[in-house]
N, C-alpha and C. Protein backbone atom coordinates (compact mmCIF):
# COMPACT_ATOMS: atom_id res chain seq x y z
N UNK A 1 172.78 177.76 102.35
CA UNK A 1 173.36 178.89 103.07
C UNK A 1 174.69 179.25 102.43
N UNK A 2 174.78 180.64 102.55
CA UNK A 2 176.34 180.91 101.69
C UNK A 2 176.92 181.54 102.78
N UNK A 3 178.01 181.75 102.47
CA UNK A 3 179.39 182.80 103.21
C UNK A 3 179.56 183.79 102.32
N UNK A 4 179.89 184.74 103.55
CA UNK A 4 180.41 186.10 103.17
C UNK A 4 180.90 186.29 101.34
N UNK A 5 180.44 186.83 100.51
CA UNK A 5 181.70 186.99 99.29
C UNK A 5 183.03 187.07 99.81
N UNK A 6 183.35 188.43 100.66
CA UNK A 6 184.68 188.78 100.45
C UNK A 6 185.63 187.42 102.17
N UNK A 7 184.79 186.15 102.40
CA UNK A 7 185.31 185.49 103.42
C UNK A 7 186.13 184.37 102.48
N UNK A 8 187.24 184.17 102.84
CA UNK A 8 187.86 182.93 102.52
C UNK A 8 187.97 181.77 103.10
N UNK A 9 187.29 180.86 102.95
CA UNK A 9 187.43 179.79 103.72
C UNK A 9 188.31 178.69 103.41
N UNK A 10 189.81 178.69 103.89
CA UNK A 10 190.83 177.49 103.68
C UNK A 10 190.95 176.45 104.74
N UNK A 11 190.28 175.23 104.18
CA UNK A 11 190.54 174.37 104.95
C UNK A 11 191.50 173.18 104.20
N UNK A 12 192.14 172.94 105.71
CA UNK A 12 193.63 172.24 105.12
C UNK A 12 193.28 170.24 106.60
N UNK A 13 194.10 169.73 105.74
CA UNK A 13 194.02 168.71 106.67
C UNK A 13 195.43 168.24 106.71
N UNK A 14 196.07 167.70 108.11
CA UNK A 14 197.04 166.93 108.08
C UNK A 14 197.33 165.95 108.67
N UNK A 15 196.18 165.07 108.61
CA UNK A 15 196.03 163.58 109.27
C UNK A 15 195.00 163.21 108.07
N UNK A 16 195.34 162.03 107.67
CA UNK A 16 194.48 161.45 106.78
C UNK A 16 193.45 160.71 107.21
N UNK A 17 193.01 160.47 108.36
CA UNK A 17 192.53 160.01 109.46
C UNK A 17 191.02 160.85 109.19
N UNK A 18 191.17 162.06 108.55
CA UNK A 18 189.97 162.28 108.26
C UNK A 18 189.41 162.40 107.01
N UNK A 19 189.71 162.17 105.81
CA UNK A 19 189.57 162.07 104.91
C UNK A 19 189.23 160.44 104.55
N UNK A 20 189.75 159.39 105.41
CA UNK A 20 189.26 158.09 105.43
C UNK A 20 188.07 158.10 106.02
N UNK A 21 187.69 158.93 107.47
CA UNK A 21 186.77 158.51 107.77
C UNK A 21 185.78 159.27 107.35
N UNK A 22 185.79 160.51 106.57
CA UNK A 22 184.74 161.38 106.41
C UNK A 22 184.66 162.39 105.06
N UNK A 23 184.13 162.05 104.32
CA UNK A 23 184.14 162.52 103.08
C UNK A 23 183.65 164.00 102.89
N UNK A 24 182.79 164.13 104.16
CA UNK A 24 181.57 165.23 104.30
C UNK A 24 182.24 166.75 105.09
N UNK A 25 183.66 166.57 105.18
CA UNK A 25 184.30 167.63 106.08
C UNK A 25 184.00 169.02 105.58
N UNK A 26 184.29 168.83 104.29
CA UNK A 26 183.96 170.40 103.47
C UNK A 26 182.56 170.94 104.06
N UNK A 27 181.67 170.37 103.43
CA UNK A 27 180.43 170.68 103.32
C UNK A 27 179.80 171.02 104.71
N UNK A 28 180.66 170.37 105.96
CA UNK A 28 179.95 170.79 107.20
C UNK A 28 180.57 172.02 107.64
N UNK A 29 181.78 171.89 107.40
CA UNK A 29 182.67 173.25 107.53
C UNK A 29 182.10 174.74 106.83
N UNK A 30 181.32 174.61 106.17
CA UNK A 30 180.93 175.34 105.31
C UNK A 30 179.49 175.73 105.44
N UNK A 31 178.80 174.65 106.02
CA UNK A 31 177.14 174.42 107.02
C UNK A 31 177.17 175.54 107.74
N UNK A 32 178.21 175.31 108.78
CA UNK A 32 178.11 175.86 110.15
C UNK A 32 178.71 176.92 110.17
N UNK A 33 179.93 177.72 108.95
CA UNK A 33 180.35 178.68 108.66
C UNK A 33 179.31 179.85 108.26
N UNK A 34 178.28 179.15 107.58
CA UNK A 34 177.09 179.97 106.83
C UNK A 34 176.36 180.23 107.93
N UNK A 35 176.52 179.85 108.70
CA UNK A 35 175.60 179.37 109.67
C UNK A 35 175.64 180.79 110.83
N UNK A 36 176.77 180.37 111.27
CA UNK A 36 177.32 181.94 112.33
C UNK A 36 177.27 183.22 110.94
N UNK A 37 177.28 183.26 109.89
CA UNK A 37 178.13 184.23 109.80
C UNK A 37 176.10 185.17 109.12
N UNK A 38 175.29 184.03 109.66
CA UNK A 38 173.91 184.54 109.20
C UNK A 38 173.04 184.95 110.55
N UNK A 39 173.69 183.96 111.89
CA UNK A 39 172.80 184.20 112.62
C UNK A 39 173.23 184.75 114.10
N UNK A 40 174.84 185.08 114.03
CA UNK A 40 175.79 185.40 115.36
C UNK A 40 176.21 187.53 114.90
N UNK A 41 175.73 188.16 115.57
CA UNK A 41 176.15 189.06 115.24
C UNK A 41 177.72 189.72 114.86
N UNK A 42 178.50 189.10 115.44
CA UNK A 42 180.09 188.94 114.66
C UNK A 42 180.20 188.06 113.69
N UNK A 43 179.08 187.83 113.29
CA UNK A 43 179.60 186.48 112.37
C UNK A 43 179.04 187.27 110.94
N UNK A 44 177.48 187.83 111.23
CA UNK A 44 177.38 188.87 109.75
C UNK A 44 178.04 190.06 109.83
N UNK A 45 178.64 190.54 110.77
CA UNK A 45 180.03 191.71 110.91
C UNK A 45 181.10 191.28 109.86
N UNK A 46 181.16 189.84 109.39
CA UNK A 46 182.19 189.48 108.17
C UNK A 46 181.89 189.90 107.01
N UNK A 47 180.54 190.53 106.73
CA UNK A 47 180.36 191.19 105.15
C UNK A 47 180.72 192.29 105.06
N UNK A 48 181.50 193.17 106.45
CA UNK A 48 182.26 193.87 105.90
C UNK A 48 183.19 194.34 105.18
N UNK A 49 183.91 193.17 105.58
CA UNK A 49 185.32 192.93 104.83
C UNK A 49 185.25 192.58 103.79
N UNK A 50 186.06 193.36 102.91
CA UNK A 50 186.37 192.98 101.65
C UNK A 50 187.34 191.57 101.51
N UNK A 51 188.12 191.32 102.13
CA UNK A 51 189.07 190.57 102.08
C UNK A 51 189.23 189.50 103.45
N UNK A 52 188.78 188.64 103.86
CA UNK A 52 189.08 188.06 105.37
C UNK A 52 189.21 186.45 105.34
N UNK A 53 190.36 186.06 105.59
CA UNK A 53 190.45 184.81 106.00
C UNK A 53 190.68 183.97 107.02
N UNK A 54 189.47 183.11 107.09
CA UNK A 54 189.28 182.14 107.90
C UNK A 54 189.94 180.72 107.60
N UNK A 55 191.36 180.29 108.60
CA UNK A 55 191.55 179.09 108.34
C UNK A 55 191.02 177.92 108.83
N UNK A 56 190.25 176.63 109.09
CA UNK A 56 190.36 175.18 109.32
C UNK A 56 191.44 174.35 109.53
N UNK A 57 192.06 174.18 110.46
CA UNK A 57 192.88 173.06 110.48
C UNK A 57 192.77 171.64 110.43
N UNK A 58 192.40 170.47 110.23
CA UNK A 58 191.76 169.29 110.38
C UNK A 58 193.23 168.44 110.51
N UNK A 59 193.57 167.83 112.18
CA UNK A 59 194.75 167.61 112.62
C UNK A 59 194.93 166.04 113.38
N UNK A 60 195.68 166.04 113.79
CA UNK A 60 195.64 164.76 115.05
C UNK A 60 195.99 165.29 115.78
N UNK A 61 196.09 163.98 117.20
CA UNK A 61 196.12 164.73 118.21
C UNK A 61 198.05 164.84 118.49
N UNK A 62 198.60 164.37 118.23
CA UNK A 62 200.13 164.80 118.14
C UNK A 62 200.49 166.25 117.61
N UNK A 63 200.10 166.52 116.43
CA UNK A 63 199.98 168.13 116.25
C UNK A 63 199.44 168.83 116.89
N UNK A 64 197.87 168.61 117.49
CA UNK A 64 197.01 169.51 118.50
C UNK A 64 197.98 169.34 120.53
N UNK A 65 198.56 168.51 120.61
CA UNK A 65 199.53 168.33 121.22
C UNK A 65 200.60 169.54 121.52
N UNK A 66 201.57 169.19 120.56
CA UNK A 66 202.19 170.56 120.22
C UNK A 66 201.64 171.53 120.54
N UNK A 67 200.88 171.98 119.94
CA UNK A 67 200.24 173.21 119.55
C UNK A 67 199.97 173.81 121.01
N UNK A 68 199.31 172.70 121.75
CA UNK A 68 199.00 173.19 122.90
C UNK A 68 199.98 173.53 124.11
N UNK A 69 200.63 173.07 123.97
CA UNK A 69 202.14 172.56 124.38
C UNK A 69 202.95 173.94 124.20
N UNK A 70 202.92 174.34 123.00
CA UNK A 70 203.73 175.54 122.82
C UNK A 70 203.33 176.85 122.97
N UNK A 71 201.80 176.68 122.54
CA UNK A 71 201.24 178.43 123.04
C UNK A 71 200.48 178.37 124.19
N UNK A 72 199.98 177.41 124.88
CA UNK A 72 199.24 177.41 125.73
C UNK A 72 200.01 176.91 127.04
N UNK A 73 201.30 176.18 126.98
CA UNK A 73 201.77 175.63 128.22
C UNK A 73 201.27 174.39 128.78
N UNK A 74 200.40 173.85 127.83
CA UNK A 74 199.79 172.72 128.35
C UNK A 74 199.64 171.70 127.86
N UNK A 75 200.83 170.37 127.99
CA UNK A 75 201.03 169.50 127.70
C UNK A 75 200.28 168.57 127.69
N UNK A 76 199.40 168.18 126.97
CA UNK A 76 197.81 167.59 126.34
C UNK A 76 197.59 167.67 125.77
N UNK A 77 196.68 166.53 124.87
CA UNK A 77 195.94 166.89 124.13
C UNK A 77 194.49 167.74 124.24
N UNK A 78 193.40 168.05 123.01
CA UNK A 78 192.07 169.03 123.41
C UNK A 78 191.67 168.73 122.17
N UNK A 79 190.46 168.91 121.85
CA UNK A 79 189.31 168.72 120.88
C UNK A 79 189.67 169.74 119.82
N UNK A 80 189.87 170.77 120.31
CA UNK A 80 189.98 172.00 119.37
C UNK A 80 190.81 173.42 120.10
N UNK A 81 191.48 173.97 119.05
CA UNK A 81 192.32 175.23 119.41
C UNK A 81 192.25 176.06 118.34
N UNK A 82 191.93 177.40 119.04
CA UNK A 82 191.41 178.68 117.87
C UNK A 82 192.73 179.71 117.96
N UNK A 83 193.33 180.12 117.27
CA UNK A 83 193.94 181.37 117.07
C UNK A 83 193.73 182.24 116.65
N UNK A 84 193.34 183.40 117.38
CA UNK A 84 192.29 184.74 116.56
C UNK A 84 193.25 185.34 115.62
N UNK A 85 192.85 185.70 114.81
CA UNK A 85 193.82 187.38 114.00
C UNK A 85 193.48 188.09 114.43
N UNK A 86 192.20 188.39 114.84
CA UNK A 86 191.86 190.14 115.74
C UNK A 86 192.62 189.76 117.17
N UNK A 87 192.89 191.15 117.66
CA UNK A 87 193.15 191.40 119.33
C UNK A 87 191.50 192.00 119.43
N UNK A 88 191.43 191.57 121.42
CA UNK A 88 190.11 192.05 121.66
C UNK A 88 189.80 193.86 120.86
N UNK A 89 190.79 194.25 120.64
CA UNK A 89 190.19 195.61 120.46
C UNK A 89 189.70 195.76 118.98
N UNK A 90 190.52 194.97 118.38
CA UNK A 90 189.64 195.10 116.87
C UNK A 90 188.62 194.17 116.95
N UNK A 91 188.09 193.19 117.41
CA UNK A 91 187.05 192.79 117.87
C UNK A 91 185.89 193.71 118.31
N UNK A 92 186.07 194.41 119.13
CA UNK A 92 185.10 195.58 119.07
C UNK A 92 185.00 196.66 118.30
N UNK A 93 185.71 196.67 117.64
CA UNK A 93 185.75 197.97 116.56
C UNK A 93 185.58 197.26 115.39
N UNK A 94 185.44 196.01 114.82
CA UNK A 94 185.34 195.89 113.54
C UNK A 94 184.40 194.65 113.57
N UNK A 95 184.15 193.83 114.53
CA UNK A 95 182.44 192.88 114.30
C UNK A 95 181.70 193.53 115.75
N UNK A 96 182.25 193.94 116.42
CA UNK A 96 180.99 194.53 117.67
C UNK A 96 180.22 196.01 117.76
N UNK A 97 180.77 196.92 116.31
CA UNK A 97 180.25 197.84 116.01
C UNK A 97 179.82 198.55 114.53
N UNK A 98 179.20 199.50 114.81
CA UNK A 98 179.00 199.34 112.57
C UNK A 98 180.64 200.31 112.08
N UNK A 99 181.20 200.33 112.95
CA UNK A 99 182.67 200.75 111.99
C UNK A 99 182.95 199.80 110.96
N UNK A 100 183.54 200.35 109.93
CA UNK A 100 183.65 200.23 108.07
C UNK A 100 185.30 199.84 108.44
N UNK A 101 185.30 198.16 108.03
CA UNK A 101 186.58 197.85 108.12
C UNK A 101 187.52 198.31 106.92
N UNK A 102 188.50 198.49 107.02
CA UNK A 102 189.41 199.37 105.79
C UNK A 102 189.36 198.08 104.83
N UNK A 103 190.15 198.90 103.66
CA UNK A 103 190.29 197.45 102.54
C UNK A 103 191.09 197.13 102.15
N UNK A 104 191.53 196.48 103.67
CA UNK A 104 192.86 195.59 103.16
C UNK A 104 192.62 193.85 103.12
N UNK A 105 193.12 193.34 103.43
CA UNK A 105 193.18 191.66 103.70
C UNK A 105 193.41 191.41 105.45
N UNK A 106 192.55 190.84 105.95
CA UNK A 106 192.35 190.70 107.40
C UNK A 106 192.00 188.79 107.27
N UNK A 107 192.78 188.51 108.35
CA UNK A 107 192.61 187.07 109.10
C UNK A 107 192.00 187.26 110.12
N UNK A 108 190.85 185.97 109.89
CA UNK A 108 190.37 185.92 111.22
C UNK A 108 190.58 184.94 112.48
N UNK A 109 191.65 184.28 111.90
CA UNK A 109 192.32 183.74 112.20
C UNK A 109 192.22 182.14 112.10
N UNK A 110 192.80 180.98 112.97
CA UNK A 110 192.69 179.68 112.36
C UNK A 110 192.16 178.44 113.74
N UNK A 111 191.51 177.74 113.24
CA UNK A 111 191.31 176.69 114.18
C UNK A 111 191.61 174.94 114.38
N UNK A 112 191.74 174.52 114.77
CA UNK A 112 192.49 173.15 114.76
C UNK A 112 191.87 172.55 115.45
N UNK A 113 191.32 171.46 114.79
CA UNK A 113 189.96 170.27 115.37
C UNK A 113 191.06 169.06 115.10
N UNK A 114 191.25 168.10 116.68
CA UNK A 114 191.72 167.06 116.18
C UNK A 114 190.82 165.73 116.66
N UNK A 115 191.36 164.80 115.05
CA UNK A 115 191.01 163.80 114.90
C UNK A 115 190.22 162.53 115.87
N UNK A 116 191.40 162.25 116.32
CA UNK A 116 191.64 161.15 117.41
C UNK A 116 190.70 161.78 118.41
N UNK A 117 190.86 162.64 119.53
CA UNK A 117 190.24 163.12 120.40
C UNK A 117 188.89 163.40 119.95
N UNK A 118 188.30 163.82 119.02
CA UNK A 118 187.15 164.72 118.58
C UNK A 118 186.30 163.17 118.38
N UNK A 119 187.02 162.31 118.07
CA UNK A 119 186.39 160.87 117.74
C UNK A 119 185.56 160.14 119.11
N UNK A 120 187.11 159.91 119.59
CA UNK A 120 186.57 159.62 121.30
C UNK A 120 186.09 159.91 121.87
N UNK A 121 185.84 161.52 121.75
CA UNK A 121 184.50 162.10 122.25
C UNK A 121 183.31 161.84 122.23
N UNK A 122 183.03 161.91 120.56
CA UNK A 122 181.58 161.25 120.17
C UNK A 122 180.88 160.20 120.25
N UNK A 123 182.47 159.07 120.44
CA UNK A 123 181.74 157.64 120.84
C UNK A 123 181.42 157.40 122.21
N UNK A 124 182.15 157.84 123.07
CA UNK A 124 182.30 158.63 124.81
C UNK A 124 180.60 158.94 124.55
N UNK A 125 180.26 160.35 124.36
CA UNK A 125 179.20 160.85 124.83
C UNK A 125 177.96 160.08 124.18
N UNK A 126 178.11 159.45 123.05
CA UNK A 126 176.87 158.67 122.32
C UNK A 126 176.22 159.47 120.80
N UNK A 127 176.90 160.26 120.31
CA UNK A 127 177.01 161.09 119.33
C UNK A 127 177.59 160.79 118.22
N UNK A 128 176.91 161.16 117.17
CA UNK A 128 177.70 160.88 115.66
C UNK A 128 178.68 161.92 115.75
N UNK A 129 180.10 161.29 114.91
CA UNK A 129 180.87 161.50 114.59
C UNK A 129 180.51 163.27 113.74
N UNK A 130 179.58 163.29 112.91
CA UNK A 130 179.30 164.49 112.50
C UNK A 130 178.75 165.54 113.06
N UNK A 131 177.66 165.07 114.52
CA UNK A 131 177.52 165.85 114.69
C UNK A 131 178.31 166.41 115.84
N UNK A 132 178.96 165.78 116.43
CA UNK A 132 180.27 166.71 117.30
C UNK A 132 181.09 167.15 116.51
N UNK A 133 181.39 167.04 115.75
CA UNK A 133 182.40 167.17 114.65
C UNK A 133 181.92 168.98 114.45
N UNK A 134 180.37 169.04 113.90
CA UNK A 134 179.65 170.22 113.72
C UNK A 134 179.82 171.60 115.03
N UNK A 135 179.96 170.45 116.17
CA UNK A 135 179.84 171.34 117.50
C UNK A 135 180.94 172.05 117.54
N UNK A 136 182.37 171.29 117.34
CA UNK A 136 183.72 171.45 117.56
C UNK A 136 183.90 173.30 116.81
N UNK A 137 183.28 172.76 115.20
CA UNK A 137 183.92 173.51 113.93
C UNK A 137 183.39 175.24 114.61
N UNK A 138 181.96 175.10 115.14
CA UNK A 138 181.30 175.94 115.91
C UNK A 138 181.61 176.65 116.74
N UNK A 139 181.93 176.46 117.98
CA UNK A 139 182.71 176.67 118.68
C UNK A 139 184.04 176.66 118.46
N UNK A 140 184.91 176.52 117.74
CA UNK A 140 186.39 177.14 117.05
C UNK A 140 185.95 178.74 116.46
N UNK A 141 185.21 178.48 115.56
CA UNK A 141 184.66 179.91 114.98
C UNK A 141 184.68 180.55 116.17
N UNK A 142 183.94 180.60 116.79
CA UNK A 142 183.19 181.60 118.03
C UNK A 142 184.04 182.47 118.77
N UNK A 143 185.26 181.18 119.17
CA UNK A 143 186.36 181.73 119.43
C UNK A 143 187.26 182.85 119.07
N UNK A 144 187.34 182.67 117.31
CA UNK A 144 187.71 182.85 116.92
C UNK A 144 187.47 184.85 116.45
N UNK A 145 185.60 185.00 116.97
CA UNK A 145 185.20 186.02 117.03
C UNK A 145 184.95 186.28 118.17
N UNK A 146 185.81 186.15 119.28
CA UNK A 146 185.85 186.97 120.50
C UNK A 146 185.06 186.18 121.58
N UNK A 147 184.27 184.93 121.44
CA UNK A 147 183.69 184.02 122.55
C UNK A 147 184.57 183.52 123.43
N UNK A 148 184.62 182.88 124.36
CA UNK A 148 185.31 182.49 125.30
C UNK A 148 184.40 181.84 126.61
N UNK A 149 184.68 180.93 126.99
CA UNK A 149 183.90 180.10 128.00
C UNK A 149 185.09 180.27 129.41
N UNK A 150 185.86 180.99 129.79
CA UNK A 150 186.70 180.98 130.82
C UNK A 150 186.24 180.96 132.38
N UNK A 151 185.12 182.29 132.19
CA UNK A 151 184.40 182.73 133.21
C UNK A 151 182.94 182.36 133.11
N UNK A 152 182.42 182.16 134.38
CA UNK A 152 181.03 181.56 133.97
C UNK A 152 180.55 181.87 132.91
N UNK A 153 180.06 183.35 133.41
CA UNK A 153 179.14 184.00 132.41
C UNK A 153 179.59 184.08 131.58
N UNK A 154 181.06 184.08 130.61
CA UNK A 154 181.05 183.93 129.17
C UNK A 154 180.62 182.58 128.92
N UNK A 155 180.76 181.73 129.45
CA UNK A 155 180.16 180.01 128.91
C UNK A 155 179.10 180.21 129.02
N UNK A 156 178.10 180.73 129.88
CA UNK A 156 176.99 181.04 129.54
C UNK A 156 176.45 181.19 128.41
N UNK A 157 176.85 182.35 128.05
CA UNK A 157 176.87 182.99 126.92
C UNK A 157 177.13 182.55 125.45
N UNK A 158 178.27 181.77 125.53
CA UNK A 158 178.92 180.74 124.53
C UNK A 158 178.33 179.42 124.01
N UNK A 159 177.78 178.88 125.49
CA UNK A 159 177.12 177.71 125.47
C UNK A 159 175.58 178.27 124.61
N UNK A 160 175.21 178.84 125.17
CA UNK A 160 174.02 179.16 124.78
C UNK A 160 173.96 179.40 123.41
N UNK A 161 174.91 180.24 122.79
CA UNK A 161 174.98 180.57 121.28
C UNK A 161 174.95 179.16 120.60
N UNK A 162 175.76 178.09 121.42
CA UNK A 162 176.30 176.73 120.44
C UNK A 162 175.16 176.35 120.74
N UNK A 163 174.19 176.18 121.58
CA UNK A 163 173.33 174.91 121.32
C UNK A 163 171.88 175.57 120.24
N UNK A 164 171.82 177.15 120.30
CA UNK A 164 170.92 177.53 119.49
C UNK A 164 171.23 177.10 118.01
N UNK A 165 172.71 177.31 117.64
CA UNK A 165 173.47 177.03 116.33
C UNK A 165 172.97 175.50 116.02
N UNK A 166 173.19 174.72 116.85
CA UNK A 166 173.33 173.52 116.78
C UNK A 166 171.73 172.77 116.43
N UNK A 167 170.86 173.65 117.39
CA UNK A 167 169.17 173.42 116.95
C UNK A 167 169.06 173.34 115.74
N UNK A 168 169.60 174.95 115.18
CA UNK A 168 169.53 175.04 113.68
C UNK A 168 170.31 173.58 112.97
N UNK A 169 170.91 172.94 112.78
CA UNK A 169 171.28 171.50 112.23
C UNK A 169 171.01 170.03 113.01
N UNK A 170 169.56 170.25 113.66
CA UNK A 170 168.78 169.97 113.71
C UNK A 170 169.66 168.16 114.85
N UNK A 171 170.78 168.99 115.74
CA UNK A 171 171.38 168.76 116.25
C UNK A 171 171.55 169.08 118.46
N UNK A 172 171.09 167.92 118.96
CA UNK A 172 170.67 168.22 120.25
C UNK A 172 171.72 168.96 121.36
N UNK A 173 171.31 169.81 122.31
CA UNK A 173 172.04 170.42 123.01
C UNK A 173 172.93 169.87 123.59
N UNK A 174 174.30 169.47 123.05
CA UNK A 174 175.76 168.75 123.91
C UNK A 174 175.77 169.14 125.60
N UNK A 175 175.24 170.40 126.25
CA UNK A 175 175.30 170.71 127.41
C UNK A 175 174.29 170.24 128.02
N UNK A 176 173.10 170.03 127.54
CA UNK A 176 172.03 169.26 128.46
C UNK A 176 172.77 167.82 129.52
N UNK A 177 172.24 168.08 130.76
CA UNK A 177 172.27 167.54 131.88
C UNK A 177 171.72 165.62 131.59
């Protein structure tokens, strides 16, 4: 599976915590990137762009801490945090419709999966390390194109997209009961 030509995908890490434990970060990051951007209708809305970057953060939970801490108000840690570059309105005007994005350089903004937490999770629920790992990167994207689980029916909606994604990598539904 490939990505967009004109998508940039920078992924950065700043806990070594994952690079010890996981050699395979690129390549899943890059799975599940191909992945939405072939089978989520905002996600092939990215071959518009000539120019668009998508960041990866790969963090601990002291940075995802912060992070949360400072834009969100909420002193905790969390699995993952997305920061869009679109506002909802270019969201609908540039992956929720066939409008012709201009040609400039557009972010789509960045997501931050941490370490520690994302770990404890997987051993918590009974899951490889990769494949929550896969769920996380997934759901950051999604976010990242206008998903949101706040209100039922967007988790509905959200959930449902992740566990179809997740079929595809041949990976079982995290929301099953």
């Amino acid at each position: 599976m490939k990505i967009p030509i004109g998508l940039n995908l920078e992924i950065s890490t700043s806990s070594c915590h994952w690079q010890e434990h996981n050699k395979e970060f690129k390549d899943i990051i890059t799975s599940c990137c191909a992945l939405i951007c072939q089978n989520v209708n905002e996600g092939k809305a990215l071959n518009k762009f000539s120019q668009i970057e998508l960041g990866i953060v790969l963090c601990d939970d002291d940075t995802i801490q912060k992070l949360n801490n400072n834009y969100r108000n909420k002193n905790g840690v969390t699995n993952v945090l997305s920061f869009r570059g679109f506002d909802q309105d270019e969201i609908e005007i540039y992956l929720r419709s066939d409008s012709v994005a201009p040609f400039r350089p557009f972010s789509l903004g960045e997501s931050y999966i941490s370490f520690e937490t994302m770990n404890s999770e997987a051993k918590a629920s009974g899951v490889t390390f990769n494949d929550h790992f896969s769920h996380l990167v997934l759901h950051g994207i999604l976010h990242l194109l206008g998903y949101d689980h706040v209100q039922d029916n967007e988790a509905k909606i959200m959930e449902a997209l992740e566990t179809k994604l997740l079929a595809n990598l041949g990976i079982d539904d995290p929301y099953a009961a």
